[in-house]
PDB file of N, CA and C in Angstrom:
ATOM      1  N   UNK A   1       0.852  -1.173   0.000  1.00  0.00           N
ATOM      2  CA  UNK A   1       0.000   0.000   0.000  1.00  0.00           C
ATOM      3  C   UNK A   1       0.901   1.241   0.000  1.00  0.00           C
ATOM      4  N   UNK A   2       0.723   1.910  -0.890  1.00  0.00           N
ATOM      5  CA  UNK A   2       1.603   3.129  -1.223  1.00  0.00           C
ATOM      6  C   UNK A   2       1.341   4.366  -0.178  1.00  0.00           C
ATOM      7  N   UNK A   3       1.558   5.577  -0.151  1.00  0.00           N
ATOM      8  CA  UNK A   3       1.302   6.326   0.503  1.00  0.00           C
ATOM      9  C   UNK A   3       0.016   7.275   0.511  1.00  0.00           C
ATOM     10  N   UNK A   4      -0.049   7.431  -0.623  1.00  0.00           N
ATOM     11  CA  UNK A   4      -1.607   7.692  -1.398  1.00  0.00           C
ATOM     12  C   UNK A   4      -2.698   7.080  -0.858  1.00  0.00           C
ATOM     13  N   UNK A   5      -2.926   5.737  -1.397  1.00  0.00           N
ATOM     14  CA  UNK A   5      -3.668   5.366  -0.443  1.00  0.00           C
ATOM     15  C   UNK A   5      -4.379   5.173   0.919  1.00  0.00           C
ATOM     16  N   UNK A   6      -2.824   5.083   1.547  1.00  0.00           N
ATOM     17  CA  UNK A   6      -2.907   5.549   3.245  1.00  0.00           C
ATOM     18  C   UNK A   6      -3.624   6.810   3.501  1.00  0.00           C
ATOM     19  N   UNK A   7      -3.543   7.838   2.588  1.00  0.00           N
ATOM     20  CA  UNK A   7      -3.700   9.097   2.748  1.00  0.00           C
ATOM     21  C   UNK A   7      -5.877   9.266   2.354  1.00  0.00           C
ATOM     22  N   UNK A   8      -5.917   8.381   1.610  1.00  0.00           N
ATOM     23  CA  UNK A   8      -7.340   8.616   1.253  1.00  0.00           C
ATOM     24  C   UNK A   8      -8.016   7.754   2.154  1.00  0.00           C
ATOM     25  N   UNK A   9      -7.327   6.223   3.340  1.00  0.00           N
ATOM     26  CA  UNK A   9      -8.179   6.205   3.638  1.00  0.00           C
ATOM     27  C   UNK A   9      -8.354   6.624   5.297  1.00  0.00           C
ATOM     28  N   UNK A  10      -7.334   7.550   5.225  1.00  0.00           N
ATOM     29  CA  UNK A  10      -7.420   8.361   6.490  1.00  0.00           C
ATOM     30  C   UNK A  10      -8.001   9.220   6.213  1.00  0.00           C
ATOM     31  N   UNK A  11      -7.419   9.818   5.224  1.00  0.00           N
ATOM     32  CA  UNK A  11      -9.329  11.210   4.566  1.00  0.00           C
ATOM     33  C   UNK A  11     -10.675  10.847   5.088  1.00  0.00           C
ATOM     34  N   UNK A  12     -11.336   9.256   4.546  1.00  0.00           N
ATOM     35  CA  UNK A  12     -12.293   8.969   4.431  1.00  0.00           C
ATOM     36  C   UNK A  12     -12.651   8.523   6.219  1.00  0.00           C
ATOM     37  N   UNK A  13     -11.630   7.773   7.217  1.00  0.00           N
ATOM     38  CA  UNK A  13     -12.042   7.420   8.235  1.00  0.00           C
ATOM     39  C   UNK A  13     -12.531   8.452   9.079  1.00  0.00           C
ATOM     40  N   UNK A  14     -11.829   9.610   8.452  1.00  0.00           N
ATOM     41  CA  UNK A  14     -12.284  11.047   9.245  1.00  0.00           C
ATOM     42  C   UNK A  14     -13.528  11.656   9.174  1.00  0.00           C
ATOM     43  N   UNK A  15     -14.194  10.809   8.081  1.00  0.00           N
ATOM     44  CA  UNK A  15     -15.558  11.294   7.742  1.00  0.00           C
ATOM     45  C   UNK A  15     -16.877  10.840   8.555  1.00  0.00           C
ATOM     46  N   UNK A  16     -16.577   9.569   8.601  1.00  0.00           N
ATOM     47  CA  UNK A  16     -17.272   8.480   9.430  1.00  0.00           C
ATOM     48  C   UNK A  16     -18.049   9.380  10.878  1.00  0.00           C
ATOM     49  N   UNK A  17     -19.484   8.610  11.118  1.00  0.00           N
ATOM     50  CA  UNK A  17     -20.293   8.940  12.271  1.00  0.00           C
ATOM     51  C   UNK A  17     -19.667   8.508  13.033  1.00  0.00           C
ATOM     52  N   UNK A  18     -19.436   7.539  13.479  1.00  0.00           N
ATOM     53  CA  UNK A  18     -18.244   7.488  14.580  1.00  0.00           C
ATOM     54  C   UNK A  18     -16.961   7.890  14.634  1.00  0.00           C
ATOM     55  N   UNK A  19     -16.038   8.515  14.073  1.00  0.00           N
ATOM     56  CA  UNK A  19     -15.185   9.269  14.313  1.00  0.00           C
ATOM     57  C   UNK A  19     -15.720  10.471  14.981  1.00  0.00           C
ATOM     58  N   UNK A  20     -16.389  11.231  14.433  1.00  0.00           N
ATOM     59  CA  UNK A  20     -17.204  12.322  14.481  1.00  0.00           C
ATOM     60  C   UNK A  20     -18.031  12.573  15.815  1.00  0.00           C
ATOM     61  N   UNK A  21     -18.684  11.431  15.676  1.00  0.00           N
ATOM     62  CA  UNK A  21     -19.404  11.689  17.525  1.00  0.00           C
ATOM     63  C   UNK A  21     -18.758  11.331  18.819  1.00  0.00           C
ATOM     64  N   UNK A  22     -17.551  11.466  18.572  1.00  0.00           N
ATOM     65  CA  UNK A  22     -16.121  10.952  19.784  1.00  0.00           C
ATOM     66  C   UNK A  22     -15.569  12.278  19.697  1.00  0.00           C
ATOM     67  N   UNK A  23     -15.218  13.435  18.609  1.00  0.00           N
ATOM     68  CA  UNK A  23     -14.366  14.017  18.219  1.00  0.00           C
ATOM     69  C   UNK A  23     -15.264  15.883  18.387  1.00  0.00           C
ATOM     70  N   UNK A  24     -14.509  16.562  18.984  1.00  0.00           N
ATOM     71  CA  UNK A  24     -15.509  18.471  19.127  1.00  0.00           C
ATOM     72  C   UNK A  24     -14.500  19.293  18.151  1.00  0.00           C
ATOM     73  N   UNK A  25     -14.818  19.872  17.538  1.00  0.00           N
ATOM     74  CA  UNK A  25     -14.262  20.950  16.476  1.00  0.00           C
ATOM     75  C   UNK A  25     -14.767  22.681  16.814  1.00  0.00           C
ATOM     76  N   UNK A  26     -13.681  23.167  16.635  1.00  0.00           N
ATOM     77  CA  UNK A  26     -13.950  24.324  16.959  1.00  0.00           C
ATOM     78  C   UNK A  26     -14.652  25.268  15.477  1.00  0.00           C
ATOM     79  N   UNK A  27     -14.853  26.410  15.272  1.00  0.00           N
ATOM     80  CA  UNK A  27     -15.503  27.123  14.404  1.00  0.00           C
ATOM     81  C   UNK A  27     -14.203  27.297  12.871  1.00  0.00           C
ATOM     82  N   UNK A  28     -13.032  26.559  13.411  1.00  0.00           N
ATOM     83  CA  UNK A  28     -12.370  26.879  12.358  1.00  0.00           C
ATOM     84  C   UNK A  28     -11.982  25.433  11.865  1.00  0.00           C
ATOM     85  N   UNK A  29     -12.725  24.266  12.547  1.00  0.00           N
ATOM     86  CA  UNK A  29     -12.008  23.032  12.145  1.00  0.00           C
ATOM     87  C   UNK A  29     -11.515  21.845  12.645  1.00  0.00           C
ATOM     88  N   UNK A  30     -10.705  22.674  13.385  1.00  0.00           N
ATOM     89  CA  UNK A  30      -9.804  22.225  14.871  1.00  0.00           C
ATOM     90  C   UNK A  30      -9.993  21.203  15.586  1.00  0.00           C
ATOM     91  N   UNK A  31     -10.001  20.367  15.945  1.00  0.00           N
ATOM     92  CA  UNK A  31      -9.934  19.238  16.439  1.00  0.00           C
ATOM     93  C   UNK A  31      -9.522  20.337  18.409  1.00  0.00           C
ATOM     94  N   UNK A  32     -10.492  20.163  19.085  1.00  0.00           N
ATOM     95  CA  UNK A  32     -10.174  20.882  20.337  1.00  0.00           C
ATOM     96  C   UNK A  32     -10.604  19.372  21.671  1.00  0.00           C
ATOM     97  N   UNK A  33     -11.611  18.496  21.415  1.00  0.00           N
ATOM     98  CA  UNK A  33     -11.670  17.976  22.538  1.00  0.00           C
ATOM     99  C   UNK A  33     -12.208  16.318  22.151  1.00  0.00           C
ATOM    100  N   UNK A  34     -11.845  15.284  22.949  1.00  0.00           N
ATOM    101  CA  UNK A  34     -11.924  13.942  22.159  1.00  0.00           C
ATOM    102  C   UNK A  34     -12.731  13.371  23.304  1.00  0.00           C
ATOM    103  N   UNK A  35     -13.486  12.252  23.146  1.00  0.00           N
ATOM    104  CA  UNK A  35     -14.013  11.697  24.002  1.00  0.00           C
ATOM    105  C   UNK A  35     -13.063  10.320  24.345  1.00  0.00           C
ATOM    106  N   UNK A  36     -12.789   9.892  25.938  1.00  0.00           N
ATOM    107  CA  UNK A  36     -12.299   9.145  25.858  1.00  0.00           C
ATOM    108  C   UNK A  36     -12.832   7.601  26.068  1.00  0.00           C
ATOM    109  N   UNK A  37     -12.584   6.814  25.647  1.00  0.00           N
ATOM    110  CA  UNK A  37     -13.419   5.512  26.178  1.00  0.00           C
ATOM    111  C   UNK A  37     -13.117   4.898  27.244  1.00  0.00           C
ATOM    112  N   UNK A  38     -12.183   5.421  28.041  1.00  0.00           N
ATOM    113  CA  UNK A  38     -11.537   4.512  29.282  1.00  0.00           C
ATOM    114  C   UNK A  38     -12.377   5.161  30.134  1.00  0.00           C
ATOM    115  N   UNK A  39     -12.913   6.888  30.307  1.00  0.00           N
ATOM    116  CA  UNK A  39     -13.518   7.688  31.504  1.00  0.00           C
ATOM    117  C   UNK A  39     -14.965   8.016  30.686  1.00  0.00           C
ATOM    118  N   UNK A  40     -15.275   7.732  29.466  1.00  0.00           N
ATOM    119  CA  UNK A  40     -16.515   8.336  29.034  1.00  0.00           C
ATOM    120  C   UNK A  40     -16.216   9.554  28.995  1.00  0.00           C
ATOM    121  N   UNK A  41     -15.780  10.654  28.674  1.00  0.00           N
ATOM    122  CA  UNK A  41     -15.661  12.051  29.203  1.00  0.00           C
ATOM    123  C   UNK A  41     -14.981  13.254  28.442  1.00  0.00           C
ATOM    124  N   UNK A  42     -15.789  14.345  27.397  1.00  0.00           N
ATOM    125  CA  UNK A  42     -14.637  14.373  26.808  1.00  0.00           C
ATOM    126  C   UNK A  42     -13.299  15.634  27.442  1.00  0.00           C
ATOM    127  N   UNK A  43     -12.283  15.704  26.892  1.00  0.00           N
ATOM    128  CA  UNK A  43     -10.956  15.960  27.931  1.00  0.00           C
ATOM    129  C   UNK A  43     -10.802  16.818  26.462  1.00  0.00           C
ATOM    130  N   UNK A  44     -10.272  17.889  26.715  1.00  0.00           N
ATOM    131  CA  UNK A  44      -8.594  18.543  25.730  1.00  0.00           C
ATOM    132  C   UNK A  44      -8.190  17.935  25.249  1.00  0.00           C
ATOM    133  N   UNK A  45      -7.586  18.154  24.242  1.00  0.00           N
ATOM    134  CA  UNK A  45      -6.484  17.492  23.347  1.00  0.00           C
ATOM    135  C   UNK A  45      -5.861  17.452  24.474  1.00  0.00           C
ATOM    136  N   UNK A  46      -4.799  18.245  25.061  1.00  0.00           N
ATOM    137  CA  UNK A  46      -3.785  18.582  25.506  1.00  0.00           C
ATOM    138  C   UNK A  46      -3.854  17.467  26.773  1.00  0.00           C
ATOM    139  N   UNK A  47      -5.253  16.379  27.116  1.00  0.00           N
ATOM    140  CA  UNK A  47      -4.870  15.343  27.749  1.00  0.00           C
ATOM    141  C   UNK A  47      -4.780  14.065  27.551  1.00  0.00           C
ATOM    142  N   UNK A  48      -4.020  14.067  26.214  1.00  0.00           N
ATOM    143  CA  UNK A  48      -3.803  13.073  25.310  1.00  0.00           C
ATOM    144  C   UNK A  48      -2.413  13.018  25.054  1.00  0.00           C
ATOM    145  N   UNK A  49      -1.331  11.923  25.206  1.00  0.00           N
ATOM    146  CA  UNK A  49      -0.375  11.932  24.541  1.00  0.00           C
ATOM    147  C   UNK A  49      -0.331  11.414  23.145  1.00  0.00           C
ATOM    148  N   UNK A  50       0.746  11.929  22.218  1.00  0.00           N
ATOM    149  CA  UNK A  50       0.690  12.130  20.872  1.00  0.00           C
ATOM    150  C   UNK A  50       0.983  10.751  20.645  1.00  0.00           C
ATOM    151  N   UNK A  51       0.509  10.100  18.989  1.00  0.00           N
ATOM    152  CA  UNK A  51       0.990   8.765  18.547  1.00  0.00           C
ATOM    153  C   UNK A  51       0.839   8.774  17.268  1.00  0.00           C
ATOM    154  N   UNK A  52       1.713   9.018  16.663  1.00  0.00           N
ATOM    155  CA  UNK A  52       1.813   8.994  15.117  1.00  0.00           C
ATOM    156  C   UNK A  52       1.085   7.623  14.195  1.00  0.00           C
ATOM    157  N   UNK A  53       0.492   6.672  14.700  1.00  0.00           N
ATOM    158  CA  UNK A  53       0.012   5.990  14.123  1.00  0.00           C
ATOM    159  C   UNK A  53      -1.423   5.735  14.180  1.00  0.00           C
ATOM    160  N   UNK A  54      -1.764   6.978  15.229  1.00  0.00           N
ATOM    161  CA  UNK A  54      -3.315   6.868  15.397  1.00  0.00           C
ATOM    162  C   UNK A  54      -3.742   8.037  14.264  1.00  0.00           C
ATOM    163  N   UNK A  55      -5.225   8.253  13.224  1.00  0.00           N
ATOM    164  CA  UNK A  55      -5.368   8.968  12.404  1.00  0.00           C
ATOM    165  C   UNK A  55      -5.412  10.054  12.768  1.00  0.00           C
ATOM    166  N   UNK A  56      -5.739  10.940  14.290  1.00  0.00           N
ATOM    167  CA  UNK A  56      -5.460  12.258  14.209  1.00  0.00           C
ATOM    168  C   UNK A  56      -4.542  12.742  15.098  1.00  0.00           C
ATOM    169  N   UNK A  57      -3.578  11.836  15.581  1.00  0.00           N
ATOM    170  CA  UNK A  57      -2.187  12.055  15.950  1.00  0.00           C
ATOM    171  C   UNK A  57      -2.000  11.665  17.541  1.00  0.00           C
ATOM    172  N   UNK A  58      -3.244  11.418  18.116  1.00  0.00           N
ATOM    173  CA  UNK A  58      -3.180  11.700  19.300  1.00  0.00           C
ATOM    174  C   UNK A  58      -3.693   9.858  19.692  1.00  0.00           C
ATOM    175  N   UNK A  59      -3.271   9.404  20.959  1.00  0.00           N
ATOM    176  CA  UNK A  59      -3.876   8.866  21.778  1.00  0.00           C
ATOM    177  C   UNK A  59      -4.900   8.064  22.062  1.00  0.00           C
ATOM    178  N   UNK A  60      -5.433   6.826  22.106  1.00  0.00           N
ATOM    179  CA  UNK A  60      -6.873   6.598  22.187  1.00  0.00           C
ATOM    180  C   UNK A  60      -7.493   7.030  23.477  1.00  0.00           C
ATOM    181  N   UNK A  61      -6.770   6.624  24.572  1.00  0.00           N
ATOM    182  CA  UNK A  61      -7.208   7.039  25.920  1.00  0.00           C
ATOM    183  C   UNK A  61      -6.404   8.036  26.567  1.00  0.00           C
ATOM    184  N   UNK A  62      -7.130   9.058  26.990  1.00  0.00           N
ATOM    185  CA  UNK A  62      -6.275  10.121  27.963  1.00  0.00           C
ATOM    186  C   UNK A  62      -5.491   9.459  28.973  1.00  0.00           C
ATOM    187  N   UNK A  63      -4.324  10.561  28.633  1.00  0.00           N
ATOM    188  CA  UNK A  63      -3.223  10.314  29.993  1.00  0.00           C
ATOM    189  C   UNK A  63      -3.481   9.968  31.338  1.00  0.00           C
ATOM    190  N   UNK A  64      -4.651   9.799  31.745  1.00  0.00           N
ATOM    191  CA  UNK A  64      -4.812   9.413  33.331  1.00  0.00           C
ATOM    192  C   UNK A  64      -5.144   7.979  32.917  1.00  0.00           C
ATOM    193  N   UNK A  65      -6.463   8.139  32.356  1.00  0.00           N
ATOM    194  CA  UNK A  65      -6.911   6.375  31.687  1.00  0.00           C
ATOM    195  C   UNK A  65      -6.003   5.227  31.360  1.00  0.00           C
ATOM    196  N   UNK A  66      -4.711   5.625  30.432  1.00  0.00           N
ATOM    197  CA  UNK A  66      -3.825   5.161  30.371  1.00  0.00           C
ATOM    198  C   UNK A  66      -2.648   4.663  31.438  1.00  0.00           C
ATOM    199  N   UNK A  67      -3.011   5.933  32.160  1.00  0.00           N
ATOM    200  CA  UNK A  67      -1.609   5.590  33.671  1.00  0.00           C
ATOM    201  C   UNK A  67      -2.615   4.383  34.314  1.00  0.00           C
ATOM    202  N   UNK A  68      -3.790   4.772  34.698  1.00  0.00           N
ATOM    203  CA  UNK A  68      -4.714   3.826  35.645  1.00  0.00           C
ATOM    204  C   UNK A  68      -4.515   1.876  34.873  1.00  0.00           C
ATOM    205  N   UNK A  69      -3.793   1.561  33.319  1.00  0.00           N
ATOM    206  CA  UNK A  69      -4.171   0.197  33.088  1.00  0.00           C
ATOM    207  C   UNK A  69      -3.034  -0.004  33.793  1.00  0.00           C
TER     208      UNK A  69
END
């Protein structure tokens, strides 16, 4: 799978009702607050550590959720 590809179908996963109803956007776009599944709850970006292999860079579970497994 080339890079292209990777790229369209991270385009497209971003589109998805469930991406979307986990995920708060601000008036310009922004990706500002995620819901997490470990606390139900949604948190800041900023309580997420980063992971380059997740599609929007960040984390599945916030930094506390994560310390608590």
């Amino acid at each position: 799978m080339n890079e292209e590809d990777k790229n369209k179908i991270k385009a497209y996963s971003k589109q998805t009702p469930l991406y979307l109803s986990r995920r708060k956007f601000d008036s310009e776009g922004l990706l500002t607050e995620v819901k997490c599944p470990g606390c139900k709850s949604f948190k800041s970006v900023k309580d997420y550590a980063k992971n380059k292999v997740q599609i929007d860079g960040i984390e599945i579970k916030c930094k506390l959720c994560k310390a608590k497994k």
